[in-house]
Protein backbone atom coordinates (compact mmCIF):
# COMPACT_ATOMS: atom_id res chain seq x y z
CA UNK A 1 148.67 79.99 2.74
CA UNK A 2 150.64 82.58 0.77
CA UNK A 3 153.70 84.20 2.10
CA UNK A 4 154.89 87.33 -0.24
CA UNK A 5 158.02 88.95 0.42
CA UNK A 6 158.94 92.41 -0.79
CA UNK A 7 162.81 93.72 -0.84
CA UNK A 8 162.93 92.17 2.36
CA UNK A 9 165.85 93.12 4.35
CA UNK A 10 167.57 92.21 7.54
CA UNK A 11 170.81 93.65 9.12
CA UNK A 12 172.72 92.99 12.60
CA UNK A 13 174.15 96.39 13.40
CA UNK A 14 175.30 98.18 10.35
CA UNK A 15 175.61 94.27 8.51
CA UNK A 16 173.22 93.54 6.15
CA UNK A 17 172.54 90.41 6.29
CA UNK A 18 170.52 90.02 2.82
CA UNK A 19 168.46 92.73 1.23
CA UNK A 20 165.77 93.45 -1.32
CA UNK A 21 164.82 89.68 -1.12
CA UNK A 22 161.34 89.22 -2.61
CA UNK A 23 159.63 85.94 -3.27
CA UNK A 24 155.93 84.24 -3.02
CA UNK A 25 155.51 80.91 -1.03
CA UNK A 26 152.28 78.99 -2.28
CA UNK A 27 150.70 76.22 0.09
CA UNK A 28 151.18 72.76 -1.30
CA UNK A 29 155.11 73.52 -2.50
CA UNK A 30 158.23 72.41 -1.05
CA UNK A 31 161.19 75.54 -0.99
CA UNK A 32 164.62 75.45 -0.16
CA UNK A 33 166.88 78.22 1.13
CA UNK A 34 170.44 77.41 0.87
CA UNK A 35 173.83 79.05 1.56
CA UNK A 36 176.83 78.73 3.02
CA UNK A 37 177.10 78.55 6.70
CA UNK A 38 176.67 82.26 8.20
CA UNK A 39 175.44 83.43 4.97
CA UNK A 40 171.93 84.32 6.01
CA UNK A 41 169.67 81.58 5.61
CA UNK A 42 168.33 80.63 9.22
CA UNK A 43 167.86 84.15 9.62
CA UNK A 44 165.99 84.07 6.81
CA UNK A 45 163.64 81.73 8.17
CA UNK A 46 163.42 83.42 11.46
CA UNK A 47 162.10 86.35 9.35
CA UNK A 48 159.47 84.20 7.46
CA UNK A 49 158.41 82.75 10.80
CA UNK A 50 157.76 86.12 12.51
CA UNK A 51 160.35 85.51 15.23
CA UNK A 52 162.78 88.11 13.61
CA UNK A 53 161.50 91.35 12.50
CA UNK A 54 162.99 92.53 9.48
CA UNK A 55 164.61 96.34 8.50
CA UNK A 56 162.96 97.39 5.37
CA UNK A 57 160.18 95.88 2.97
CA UNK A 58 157.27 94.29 3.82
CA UNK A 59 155.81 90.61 4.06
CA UNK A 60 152.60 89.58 3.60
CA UNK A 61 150.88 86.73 5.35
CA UNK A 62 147.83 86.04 3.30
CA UNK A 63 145.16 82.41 4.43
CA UNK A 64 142.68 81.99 1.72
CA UNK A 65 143.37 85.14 0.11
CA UNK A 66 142.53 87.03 3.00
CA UNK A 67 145.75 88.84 5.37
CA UNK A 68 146.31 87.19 8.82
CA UNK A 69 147.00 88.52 12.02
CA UNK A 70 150.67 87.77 13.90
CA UNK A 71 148.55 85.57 16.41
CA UNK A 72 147.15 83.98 13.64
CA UNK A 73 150.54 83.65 11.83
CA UNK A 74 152.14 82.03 14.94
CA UNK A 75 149.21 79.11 14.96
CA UNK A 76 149.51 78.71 11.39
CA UNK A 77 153.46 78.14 11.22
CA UNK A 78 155.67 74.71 12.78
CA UNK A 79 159.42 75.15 12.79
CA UNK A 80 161.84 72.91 13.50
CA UNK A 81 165.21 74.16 14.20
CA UNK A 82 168.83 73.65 16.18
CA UNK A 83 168.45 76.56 18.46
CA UNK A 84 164.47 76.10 19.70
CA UNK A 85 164.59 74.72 23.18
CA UNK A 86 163.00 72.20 24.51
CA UNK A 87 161.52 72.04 28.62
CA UNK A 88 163.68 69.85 29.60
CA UNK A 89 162.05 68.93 33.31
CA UNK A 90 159.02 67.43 30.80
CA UNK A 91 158.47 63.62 29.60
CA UNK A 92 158.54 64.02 26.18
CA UNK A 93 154.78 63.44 26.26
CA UNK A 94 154.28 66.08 28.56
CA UNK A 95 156.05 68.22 26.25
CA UNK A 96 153.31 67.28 23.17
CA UNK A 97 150.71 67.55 25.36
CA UNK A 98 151.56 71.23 26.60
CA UNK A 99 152.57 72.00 22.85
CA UNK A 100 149.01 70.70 21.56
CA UNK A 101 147.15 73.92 24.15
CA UNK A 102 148.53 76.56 22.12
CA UNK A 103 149.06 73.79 18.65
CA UNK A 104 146.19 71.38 17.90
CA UNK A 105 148.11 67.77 16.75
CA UNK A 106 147.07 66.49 13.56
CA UNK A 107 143.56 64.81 13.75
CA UNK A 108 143.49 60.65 14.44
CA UNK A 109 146.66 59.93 15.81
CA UNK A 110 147.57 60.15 19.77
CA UNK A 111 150.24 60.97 21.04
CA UNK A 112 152.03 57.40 21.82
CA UNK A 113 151.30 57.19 18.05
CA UNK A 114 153.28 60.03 17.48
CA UNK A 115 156.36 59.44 19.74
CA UNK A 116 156.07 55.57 18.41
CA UNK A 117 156.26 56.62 14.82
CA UNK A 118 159.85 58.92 15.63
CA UNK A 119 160.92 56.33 17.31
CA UNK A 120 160.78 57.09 20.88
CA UNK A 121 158.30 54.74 22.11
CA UNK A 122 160.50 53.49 25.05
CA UNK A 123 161.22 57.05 26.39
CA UNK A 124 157.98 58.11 26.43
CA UNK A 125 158.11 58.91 30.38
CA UNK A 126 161.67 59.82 30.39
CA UNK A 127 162.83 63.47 31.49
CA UNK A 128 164.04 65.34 28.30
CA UNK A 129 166.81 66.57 30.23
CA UNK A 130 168.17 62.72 29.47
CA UNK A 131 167.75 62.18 26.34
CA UNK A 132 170.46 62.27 23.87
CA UNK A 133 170.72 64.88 21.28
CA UNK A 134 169.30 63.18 18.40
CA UNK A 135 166.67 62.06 20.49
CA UNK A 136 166.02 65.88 21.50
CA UNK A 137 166.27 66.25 17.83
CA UNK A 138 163.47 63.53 16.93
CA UNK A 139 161.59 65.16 19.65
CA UNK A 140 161.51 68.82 17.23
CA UNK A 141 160.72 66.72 14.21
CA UNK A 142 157.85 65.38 15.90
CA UNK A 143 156.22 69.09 17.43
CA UNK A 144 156.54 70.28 13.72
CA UNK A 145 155.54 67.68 11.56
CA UNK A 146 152.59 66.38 13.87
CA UNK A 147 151.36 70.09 14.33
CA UNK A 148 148.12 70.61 12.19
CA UNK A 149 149.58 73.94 10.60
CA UNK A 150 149.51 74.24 6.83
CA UNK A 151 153.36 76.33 6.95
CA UNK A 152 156.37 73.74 7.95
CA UNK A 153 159.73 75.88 8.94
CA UNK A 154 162.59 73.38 8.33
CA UNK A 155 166.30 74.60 9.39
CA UNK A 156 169.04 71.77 9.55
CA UNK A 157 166.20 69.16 9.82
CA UNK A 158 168.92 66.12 10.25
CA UNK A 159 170.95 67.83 13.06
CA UNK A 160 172.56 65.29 15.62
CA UNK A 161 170.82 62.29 13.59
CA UNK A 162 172.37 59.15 12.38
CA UNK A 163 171.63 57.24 9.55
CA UNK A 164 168.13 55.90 10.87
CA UNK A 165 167.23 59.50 11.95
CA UNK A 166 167.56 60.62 8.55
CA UNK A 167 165.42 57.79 7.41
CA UNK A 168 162.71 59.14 9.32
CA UNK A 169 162.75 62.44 8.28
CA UNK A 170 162.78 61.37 5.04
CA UNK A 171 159.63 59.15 6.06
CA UNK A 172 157.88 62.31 8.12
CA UNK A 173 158.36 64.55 4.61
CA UNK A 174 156.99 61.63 2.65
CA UNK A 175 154.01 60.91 4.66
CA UNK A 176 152.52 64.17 6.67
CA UNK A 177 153.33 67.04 4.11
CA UNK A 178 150.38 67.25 2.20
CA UNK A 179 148.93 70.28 0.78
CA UNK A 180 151.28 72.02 3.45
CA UNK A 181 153.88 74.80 2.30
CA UNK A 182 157.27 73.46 3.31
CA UNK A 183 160.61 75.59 3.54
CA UNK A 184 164.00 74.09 4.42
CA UNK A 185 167.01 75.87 5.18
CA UNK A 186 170.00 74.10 4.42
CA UNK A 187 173.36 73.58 2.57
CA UNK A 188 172.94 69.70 3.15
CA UNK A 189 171.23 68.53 -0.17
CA UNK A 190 170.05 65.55 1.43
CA UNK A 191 167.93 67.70 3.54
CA UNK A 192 166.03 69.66 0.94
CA UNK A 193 166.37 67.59 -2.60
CA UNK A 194 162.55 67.22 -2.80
CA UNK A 195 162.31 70.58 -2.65
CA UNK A 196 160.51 72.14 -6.03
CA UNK A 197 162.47 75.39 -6.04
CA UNK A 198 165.96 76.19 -4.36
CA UNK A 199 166.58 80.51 -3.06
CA UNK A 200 169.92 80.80 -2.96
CA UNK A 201 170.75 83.26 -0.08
CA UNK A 202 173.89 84.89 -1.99
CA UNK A 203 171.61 86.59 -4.73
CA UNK A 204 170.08 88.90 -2.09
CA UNK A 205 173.58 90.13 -0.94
C-alpha cells in the first residue's frame, strides 16, 4: 500500500488546522505523527483514514501500484482510536464476529484466540456495556490489530491501560505487524518509539 499526500490541508471553519502537508507512506514502515494535544494530529489521521475529507490537495491511495477505490480504502485500513465506539449491547465476541462481515480476521486464529491473547478470555460473553474502559480499550486493539488489512491507524493506542495493557500493545506491535504500514498518532513516546520516521504536526502550520 502507498498513501501519497499532496499540500494536504484541513480547516474547522476559517481554522486551519495544518496545511500543505505532503508525505508518502510505504507498506512495511512504522510512522509516527506527533504534536501537542489539539495541535492536529488525530485529525490528521482521520484524513489518512478517509473518515475526514480534507480542504485542498489531494491524496492518493495506491495497492500494488494501482489507485483504489474509497470502498476499497475502507477494507484496506484498521484504526484504533479513543473516540470509535463500540456496540455496547454485544459480547465482545459478538462484536468480532459482526466486525469480521465487513473485515476478514487474520487467517488461523479464532476468535477465543484472539480475545485470549488481549486478555479477555473470561469476558468473552459479557455485555460491552460492562466492561471497564481499558477493557473497551483492549477490545479496539484487538478489531485493529487482528483485522487482515495491510494499513494499521494507531491514535493514543495505550488510552485507559495500565501497566499490563501497555505490555500488550507492545506485544500486538511486536508480533502481528508484518509487512503492514503502521501510523501512530501520539505525543506519548512510549506509544510510537518503534516508529522508523516521526511527522511532526507543527511543520505543516
Amino acid at each position: 500500500m502507498q498513501i501519497i499526500l499532496n499540500n494536504v490541508g484541513k480547516r474547522f471553519n476559517r481554522e486551519w488546522i495544518f496545511r500543505r502537508c505532503s508525505y508518502e507512506f510505504q507498506s512495511g514502515k512504522t510512522y509516527a505523527i506527533t504534536g501537542s494535544n489539539g495541535s492536529g494530529k488525530s485529525t490528521l489521521l482521520q484524513v489518512i483514514s478517509g473518515s475526514l475529507t480534507h480542504n485542498e490537495g489531494t491524496i492518493q491511495i495506491k495497492k500494488e501500484q494501482q489507485a483504489i477505490t474509497a470502498e476499497q480504502l475502507y477494507t484496506s485500513i484498521s484504526i484504533a482510536a479513543p473516540y470509535l465506539e463500540l456496540i455496547e449491547e454485544m459480547t465482545a465476541k459478538e462484536m468480532l464476529e459482526f466486525h469480521a462481515q465487513f473485515k476478514p480476521l487474520i487467517d488461523g486464529v479464532s476468535i477465543n484466540e484472539i480475545l485470549k491473547t488481549v486478555g479477555l478470555e473470561t469476558a468473552i460473553n459479557k455485555q460491552i456495556r460492562y466492561y471497564s474502559s481499558g477493557m473497551k480499550q483492549r477490545l479496539k486493539l484487538a478489531q485493529a490489530f487482528f483485522s487482515n488489512t495491510p494499513v494499521l491507524l494507531l491514535d493514543e493506542p495505550t488510552t485507559n491501560l495500565d501497566a499490563d495493557g501497555t505490555a500488550l500493545y507492545h506485544h500486538l506491535i511486536s508480533n502481528y505487524t508484518k509487512d503492514k504500514l503502521v501510523i501512530v498518532s501520539s505525543n506519548d513516546k512510549q506509544e510510537y518509539a518503534f516508529c522508523e520516521k516521526v511527522i511532526r504536526i507543527g511543520d505543516y502550520k
